[in-house]
C-alpha atoms as a PDB file:
ATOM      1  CA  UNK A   1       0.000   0.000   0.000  1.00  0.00           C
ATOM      2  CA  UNK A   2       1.249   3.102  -0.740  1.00  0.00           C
ATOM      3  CA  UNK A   3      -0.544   6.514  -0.030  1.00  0.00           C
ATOM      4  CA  UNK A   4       0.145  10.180   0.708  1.00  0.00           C
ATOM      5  CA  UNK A   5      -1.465  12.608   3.107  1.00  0.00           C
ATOM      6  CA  UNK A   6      -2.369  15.303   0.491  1.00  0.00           C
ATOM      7  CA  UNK A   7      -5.431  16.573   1.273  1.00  0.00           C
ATOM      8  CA  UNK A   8      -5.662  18.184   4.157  1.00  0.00           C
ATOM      9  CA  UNK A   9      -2.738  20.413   2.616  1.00  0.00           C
ATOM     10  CA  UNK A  10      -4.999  20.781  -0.414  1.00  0.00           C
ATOM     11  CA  UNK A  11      -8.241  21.517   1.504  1.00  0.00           C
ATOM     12  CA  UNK A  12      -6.564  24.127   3.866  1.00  0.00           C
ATOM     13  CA  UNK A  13      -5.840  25.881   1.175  1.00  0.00           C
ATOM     14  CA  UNK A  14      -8.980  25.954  -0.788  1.00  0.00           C
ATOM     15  CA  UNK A  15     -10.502  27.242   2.404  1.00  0.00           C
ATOM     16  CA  UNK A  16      -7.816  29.934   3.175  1.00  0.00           C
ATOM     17  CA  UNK A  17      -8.256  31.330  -0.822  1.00  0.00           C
ATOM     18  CA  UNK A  18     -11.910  30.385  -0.812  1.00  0.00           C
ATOM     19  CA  UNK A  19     -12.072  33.424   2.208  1.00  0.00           C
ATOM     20  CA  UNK A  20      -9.535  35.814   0.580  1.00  0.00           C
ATOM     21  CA  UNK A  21     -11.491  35.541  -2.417  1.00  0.00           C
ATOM     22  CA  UNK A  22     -14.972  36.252  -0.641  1.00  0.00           C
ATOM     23  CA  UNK A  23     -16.201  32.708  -1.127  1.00  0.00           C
ATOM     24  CA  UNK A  24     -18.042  30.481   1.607  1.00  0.00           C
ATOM     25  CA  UNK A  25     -16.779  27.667   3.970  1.00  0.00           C
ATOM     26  CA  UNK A  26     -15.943  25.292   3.016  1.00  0.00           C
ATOM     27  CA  UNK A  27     -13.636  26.237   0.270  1.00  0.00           C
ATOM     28  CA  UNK A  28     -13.107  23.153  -1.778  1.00  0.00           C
ATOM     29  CA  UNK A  29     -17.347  22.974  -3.068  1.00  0.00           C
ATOM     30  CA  UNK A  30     -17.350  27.087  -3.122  1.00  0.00           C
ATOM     31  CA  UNK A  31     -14.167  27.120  -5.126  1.00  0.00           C
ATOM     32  CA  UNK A  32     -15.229  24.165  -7.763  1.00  0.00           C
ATOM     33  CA  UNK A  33     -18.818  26.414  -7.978  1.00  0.00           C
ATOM     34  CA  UNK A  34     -17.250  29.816  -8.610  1.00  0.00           C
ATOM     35  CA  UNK A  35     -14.528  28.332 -11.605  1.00  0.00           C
ATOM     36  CA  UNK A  36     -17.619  28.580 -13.831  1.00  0.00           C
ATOM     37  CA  UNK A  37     -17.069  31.048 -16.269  1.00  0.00           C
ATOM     38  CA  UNK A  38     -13.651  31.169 -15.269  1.00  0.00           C
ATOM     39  CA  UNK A  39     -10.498  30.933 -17.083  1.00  0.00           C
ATOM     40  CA  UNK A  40      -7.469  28.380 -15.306  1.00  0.00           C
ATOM     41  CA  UNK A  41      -5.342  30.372 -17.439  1.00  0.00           C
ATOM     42  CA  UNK A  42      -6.248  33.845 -16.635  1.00  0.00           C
ATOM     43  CA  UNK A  43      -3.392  33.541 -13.570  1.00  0.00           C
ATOM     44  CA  UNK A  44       0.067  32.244 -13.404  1.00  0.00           C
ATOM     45  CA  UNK A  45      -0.389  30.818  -9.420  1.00  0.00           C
ATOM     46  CA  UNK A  46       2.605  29.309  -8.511  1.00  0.00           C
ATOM     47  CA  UNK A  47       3.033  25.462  -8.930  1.00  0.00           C
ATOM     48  CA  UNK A  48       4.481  24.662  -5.113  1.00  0.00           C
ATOM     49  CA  UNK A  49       7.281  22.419  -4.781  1.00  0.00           C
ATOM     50  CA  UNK A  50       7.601  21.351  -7.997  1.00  0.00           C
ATOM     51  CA  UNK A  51      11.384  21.794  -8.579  1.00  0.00           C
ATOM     52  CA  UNK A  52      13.122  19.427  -5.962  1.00  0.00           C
ATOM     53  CA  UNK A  53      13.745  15.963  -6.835  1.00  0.00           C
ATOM     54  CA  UNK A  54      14.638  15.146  -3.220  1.00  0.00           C
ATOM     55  CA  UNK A  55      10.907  16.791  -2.611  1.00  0.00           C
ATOM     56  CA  UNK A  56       9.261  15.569  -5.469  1.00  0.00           C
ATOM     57  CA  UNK A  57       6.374  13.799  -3.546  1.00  0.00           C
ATOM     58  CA  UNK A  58       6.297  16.425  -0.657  1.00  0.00           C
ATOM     59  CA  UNK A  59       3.297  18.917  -0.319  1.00  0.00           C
ATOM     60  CA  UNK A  60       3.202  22.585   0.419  1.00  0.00           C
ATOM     61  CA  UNK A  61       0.656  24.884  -0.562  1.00  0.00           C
ATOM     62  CA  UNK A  62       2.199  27.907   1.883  1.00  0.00           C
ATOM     63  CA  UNK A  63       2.974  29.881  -1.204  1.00  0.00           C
ATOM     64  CA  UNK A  64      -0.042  29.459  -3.405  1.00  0.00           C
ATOM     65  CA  UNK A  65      -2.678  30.357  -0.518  1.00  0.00           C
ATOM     66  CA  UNK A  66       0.035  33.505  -0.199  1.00  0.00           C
ATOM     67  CA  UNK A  67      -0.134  34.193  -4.172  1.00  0.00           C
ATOM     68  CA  UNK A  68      -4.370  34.250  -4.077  1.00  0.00           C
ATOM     69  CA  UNK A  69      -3.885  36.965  -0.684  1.00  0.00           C
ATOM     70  CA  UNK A  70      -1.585  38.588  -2.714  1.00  0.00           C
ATOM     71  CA  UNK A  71      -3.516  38.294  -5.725  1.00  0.00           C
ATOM     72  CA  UNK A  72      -6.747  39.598  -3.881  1.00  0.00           C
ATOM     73  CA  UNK A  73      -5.327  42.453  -2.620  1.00  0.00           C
ATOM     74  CA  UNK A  74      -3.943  43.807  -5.419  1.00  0.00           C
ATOM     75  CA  UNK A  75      -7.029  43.135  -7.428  1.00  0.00           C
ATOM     76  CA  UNK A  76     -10.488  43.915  -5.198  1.00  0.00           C
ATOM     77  CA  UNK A  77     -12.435  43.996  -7.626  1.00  0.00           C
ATOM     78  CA  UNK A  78     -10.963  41.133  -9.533  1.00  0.00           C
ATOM     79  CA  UNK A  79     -12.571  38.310 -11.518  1.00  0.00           C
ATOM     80  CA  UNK A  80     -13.520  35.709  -9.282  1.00  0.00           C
ATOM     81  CA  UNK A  81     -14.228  33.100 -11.550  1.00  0.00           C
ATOM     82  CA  UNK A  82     -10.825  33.508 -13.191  1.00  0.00           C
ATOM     83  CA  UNK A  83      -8.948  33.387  -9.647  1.00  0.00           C
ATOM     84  CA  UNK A  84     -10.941  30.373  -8.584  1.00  0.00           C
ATOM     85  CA  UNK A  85     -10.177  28.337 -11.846  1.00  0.00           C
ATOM     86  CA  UNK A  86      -6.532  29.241 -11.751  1.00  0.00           C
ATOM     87  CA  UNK A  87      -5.968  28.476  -8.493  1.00  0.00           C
ATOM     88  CA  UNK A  88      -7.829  25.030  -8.533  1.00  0.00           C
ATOM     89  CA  UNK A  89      -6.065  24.764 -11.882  1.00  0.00           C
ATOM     90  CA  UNK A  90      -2.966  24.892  -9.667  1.00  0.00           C
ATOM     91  CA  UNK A  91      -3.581  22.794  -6.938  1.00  0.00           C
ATOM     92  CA  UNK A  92      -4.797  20.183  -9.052  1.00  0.00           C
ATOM     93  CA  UNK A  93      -1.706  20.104 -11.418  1.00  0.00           C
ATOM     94  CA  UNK A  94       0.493  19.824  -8.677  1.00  0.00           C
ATOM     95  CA  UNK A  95      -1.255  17.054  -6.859  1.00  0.00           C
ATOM     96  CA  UNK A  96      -2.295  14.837  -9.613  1.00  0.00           C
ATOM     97  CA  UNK A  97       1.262  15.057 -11.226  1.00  0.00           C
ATOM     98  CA  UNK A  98       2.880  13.846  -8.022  1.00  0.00           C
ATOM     99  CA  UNK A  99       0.828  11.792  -7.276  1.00  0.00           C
ATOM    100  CA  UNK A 100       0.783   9.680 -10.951  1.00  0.00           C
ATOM    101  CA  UNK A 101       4.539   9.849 -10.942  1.00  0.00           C
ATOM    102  CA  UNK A 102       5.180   8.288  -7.388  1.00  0.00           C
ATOM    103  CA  UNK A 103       2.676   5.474  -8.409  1.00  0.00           C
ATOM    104  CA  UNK A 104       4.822   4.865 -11.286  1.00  0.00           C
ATOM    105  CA  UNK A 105       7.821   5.133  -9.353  1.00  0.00           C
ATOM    106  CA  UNK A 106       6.960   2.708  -7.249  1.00  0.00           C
ATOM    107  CA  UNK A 107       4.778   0.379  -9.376  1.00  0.00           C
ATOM    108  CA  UNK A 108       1.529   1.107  -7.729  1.00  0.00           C
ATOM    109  CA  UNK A 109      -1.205   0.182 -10.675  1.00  0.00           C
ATOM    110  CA  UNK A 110      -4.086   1.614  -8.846  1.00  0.00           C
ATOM    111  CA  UNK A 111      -4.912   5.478  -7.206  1.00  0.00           C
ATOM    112  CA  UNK A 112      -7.194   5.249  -5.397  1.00  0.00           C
ATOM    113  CA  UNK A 113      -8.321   9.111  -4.238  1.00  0.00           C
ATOM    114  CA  UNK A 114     -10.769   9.700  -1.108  1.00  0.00           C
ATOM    115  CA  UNK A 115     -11.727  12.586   1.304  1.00  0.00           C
ATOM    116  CA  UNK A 116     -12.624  15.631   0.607  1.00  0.00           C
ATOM    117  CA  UNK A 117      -9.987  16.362  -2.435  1.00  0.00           C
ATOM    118  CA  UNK A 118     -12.070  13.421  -4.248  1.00  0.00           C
ATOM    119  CA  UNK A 119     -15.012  15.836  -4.399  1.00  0.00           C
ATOM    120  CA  UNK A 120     -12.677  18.196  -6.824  1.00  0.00           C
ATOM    121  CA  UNK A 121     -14.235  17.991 -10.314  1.00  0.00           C
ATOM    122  CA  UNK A 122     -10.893  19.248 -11.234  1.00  0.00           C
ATOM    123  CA  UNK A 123      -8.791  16.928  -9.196  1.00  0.00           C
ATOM    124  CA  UNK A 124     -11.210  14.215 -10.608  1.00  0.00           C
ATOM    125  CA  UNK A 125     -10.638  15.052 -14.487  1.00  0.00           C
ATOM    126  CA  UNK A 126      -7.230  15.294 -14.365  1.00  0.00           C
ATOM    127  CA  UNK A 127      -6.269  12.296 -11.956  1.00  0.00           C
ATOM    128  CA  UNK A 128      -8.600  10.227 -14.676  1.00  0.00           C
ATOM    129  CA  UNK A 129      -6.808  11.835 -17.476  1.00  0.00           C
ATOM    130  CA  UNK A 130      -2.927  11.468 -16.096  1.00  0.00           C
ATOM    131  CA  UNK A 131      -3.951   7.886 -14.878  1.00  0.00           C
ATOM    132  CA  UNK A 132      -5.401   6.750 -18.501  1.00  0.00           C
ATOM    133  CA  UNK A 133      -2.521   7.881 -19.785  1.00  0.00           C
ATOM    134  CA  UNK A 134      -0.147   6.422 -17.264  1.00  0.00           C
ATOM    135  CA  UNK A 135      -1.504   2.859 -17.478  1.00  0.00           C
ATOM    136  CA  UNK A 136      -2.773   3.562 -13.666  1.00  0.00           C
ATOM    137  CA  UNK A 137      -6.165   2.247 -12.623  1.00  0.00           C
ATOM    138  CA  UNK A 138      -8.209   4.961 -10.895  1.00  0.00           C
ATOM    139  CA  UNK A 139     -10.488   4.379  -7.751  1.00  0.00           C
ATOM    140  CA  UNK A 140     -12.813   7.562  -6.742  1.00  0.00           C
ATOM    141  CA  UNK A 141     -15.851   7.232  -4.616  1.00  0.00           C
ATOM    142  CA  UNK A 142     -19.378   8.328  -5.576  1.00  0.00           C
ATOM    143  CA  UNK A 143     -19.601  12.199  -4.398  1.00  0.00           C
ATOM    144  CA  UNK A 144     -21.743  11.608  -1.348  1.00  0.00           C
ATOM    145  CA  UNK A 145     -18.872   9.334  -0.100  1.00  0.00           C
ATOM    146  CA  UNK A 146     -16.453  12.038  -0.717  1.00  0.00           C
ATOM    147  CA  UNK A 147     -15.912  13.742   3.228  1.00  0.00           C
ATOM    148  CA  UNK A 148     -13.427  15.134   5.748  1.00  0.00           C
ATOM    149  CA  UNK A 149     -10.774  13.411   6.040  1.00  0.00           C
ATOM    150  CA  UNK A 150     -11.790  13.714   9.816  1.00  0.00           C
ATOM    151  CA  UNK A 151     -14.725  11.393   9.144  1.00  0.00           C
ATOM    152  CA  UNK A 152     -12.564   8.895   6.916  1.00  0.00           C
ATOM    153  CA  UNK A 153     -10.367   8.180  10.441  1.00  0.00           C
ATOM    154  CA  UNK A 154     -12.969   7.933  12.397  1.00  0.00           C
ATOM    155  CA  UNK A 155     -14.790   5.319  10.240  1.00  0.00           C
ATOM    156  CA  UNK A 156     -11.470   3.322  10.891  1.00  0.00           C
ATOM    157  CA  UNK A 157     -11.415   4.278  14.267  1.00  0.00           C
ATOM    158  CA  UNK A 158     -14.991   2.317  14.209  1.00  0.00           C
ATOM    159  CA  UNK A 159     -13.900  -0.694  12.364  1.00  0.00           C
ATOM    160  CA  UNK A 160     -11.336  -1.136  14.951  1.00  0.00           C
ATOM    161  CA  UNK A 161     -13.785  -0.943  17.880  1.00  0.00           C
ATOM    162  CA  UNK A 162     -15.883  -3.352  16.154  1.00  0.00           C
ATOM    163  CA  UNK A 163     -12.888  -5.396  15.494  1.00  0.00           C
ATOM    164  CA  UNK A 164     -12.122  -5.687  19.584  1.00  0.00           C
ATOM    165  CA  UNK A 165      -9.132  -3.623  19.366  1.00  0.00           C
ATOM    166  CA  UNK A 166      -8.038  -2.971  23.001  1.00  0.00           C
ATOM    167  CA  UNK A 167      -9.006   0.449  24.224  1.00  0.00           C
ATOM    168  CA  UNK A 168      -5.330   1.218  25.424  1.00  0.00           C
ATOM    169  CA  UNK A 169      -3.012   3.690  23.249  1.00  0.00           C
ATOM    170  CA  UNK A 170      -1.957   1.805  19.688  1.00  0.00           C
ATOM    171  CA  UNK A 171       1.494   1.498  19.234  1.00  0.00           C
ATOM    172  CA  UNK A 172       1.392   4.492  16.443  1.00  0.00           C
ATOM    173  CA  UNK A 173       3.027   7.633  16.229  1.00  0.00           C
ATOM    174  CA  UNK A 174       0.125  10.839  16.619  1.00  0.00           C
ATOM    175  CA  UNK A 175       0.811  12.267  13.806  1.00  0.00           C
ATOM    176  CA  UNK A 176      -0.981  13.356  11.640  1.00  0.00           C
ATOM    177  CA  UNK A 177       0.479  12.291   8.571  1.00  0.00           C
ATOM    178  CA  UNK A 178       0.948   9.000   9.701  1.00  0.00           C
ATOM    179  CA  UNK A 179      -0.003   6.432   7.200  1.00  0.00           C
ATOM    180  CA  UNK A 180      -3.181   4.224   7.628  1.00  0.00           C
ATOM    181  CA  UNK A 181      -1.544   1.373   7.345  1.00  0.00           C
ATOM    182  CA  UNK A 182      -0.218   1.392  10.810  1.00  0.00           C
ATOM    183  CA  UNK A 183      -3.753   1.251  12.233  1.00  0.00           C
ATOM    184  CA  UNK A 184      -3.713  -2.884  11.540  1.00  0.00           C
ATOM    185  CA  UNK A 185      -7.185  -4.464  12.122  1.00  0.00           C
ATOM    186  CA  UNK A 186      -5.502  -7.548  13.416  1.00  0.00           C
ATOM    187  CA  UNK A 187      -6.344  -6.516  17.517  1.00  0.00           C
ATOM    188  CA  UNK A 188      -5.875 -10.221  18.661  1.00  0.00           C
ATOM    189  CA  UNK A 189      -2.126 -10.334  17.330  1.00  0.00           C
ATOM    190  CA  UNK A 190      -1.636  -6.795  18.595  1.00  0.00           C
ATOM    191  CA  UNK A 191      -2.613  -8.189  22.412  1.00  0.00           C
ATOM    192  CA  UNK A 192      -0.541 -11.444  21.883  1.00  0.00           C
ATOM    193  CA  UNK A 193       2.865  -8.891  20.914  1.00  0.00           C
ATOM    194  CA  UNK A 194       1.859  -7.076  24.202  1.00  0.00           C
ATOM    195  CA  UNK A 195       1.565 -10.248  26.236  1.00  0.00           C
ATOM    196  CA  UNK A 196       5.056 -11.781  25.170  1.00  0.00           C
END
């Protein structure tokens, strides 16, 4: 399994332009509503880390929520609809480019997107379009399965209560970019290490 924790970088920073911009909470749906009639080209927002190779897979979005501030208060009475599209033109570039090429660097055949970002008709289009084109199966839930990422952990945090998993502390780091794959579902063999 491989998997990266991109959206909650992405989301933060749909919300933070979404409010510069005059938009409503939350800023992922308000930004994918105001693109229409917008032009992804109109603004040359800054592709974020996209230079690196030793952070080719990392995520920071510090300097595009800075460009839309920027861009917002130099331009009050700017074009929304152009600001919106260029900046989820942006986001979406960055992420779905990383993204295909650390599947392929790694020989993962199938993306599989979820949370909130997965909502993204954007991020949706072009993941399907980069993935046909890489050879790289594409998993995306219907809409109404698309939520916080806050509501994806705690449906694990339910199938491991159903599963019996002991109520003390798991042996996992709190972070919050920890990968899920830490969180094993296997409670019985996680007792038996703690026994020996």
């Amino acid at each position: 399994m491989w998997e990266t924790p991109w959206t909650t970088r992405q989301g933060e920073c749909f919300d933070k332009a979404a409010r510069v911009l005059g938009l409503a909470y939350p800023g992922g749906p308000a930004i994918d509503r105001a693109v229409r009639g917008g032009d992804p080209r109109a603004i040359a927002f800054p592709r974020p880390m996209t230079g690196s190779h030793e952070d080719r897979y990392a995520f920071s979005f510090s300097g595009l929520k800075t460009a839309a501030t920027r861009w917002a208060e130099r331009h009050p009475d700017g074009h929304v609809p152009d600001a919106a599209a260029s900046l989820q033109e942006a986001i979406a570039d960055v992420l779905t480019r990383k993204v295909v090429a650390a599947c392929r660097e790694h020989g993962v055949g199938t993306l599989v997107v979820v949370g909130g970002v997965a909502a993204n008709s954007r991020v949706r289009a072009l993941a399907e379009e980069r993935c046909d084109a890489a050879g790289i199966r594409l998993r995306v839930p219907p809409l109404r399965l698309c939520t916080d990422n806050g509501a994806v952990i705690a449906a694990v945090g339910d199938l491991l209560v159903r599963a019996c998993a002991p109520s003390a502390p798991f042996d996992i780091s709190i972070d919050p970019s920890a990968p899920l794959e830490y969180a094993a579902l296997h409670p019985r063999a996680h007792l038996a290490g703690a026994a020996r």
